[in-house]
Protein backbone atom coordinates (compact mmCIF):
# COMPACT_ATOMS: atom_id res chain seq x y z
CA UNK A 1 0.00 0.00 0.00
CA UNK A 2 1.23 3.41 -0.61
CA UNK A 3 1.72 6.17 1.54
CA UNK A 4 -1.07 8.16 0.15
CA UNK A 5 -3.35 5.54 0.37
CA UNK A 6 -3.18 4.91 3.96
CA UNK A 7 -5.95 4.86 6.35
CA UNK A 8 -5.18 8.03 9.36
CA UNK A 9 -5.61 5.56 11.89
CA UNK A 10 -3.34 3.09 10.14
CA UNK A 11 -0.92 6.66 9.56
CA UNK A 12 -0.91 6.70 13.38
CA UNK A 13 -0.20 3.73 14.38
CA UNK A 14 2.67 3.32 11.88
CA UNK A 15 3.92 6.56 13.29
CA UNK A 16 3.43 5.58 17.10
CA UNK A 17 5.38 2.22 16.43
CA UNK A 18 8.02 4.16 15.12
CA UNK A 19 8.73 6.16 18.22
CA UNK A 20 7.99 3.69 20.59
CA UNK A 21 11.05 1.18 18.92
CA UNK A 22 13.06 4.36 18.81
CA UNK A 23 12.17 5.03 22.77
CA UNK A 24 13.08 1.13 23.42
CA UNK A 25 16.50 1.52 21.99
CA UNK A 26 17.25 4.88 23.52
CA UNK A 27 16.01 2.90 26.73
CA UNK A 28 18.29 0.03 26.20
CA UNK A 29 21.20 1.72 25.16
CA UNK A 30 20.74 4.14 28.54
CA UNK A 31 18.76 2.63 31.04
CA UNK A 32 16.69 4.72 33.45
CA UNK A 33 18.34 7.35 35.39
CA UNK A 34 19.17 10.34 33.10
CA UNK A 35 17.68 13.73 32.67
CA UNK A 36 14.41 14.36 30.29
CA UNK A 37 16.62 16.30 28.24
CA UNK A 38 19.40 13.33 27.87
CA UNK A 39 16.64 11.00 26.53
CA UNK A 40 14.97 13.67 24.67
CA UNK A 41 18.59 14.75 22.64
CA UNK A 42 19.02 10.88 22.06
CA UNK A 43 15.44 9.89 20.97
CA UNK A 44 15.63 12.74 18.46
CA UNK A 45 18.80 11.39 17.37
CA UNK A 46 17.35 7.67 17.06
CA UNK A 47 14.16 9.20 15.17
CA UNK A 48 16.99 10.29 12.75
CA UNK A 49 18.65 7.77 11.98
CA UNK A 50 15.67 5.89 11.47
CA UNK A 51 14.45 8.84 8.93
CA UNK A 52 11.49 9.72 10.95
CA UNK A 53 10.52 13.27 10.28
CA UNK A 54 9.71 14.98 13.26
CA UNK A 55 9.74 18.49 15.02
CA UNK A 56 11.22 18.90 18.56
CA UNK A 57 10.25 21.65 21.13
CA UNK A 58 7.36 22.86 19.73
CA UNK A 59 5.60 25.90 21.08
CA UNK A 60 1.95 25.91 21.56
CA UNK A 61 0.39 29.07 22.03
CA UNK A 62 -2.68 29.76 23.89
CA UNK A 63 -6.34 31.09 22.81
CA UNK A 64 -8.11 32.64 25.87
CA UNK A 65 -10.84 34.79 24.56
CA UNK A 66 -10.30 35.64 21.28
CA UNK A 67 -6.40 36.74 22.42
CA UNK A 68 -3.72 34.43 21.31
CA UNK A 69 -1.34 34.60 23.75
CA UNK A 70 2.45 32.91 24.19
CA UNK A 71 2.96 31.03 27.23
CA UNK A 72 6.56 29.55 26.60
CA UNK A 73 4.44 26.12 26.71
CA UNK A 74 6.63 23.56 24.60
CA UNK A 75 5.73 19.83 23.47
CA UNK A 76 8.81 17.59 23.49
CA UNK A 77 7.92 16.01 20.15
CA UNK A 78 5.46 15.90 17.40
CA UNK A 79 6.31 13.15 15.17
CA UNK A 80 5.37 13.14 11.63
CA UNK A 81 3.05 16.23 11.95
CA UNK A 82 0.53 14.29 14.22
CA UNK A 83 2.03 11.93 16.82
CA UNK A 84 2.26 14.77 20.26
CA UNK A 85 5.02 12.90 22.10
CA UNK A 86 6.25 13.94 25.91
CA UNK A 87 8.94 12.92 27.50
CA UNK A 88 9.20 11.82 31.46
CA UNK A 89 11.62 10.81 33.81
CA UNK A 90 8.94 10.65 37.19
CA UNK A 91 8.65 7.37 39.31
CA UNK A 92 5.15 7.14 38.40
CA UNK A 93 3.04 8.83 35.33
CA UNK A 94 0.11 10.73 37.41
CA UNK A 95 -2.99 11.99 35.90
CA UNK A 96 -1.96 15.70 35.47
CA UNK A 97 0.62 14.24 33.16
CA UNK A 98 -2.38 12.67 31.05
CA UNK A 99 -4.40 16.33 31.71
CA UNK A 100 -1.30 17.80 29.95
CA UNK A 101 -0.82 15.64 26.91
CA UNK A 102 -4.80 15.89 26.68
CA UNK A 103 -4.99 19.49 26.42
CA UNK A 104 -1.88 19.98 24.20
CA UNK A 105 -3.50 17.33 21.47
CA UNK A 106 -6.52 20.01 21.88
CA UNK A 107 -4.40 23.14 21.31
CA UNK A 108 -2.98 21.37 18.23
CA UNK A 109 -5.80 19.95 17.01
CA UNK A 110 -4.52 16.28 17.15
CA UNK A 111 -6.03 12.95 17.98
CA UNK A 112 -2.47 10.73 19.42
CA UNK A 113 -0.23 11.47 21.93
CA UNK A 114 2.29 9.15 23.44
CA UNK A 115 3.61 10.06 27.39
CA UNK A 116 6.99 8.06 27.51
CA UNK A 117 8.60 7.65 31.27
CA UNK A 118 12.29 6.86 31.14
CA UNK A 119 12.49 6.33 34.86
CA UNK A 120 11.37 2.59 34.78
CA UNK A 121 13.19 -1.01 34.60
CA UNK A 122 11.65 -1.41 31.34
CA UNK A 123 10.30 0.92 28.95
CA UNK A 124 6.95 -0.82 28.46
CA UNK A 125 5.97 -0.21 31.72
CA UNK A 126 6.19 3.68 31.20
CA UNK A 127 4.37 4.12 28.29
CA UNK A 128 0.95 5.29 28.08
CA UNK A 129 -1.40 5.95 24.70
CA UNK A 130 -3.47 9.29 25.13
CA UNK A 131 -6.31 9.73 22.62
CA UNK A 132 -8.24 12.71 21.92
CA UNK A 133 -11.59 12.02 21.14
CA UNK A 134 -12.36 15.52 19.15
């Protein structure tokens, strides 16, 4: 099937397997215990050699009544123009982390987001799959 054939979902998933076997072999190589910005420099690296097109640090700005205003809000990752990925390095993903990735698919108008935690023995434990609904 060719890329401009794909189903969006399909799109998605294809895109969110990419980054999570990038995010395993960052994991692998490193092991938990580094800085979100160590992981985040060596994920983008991975996504490169891999030839995944992605944007790093990208700013979101804020609507509030009709204003758009700049917040110096930043999402780790967006991966292929609609993948929202964050990067963690907590002992435990809470709920305001979910809140977060939520309301930054909203602001960017994008159904997938993946929340990766470095800090744990293995990376499948610290991934979580946050859908926005629309």
């Amino acid at each position: 099937m060719t890329d401009c054939l794909r189903e969006p979902a399909s799109e998605l998933n294809l895109l969110s397997s990419d980054v999570i076997g990038a995010a395993i072999e960052v994991h692998r190589a490193l092991g938990p215990g580094l800085l979100e910005s160590a992981y985040l420099e060596c994920l983008c690296a991975e996504l490169q050699l891999r030839r995944v097109e992605h944007q790093r640090e990208v700013e979101v700005a804020l609507k509030y009544k009709g204003r758009l205003l700049e917040c110096g809000y930043r999402i780790d990752l967006i991966v292929g123009g609609q993948v929202v990925v964050e990067l963690k390095t907590v002992d435990k993903i809470m709920p305001i982390h979910q809140a977060q990735m939520l309301t930054y698919l909203r602001l960017k108008h994008l159904q997938l987001g993946l929340l990766i935690n470095f800090n744990t023995a293995t990376l499948h434990s610290g991934l979580r799959r946050v859908v926005n609904t629309m």
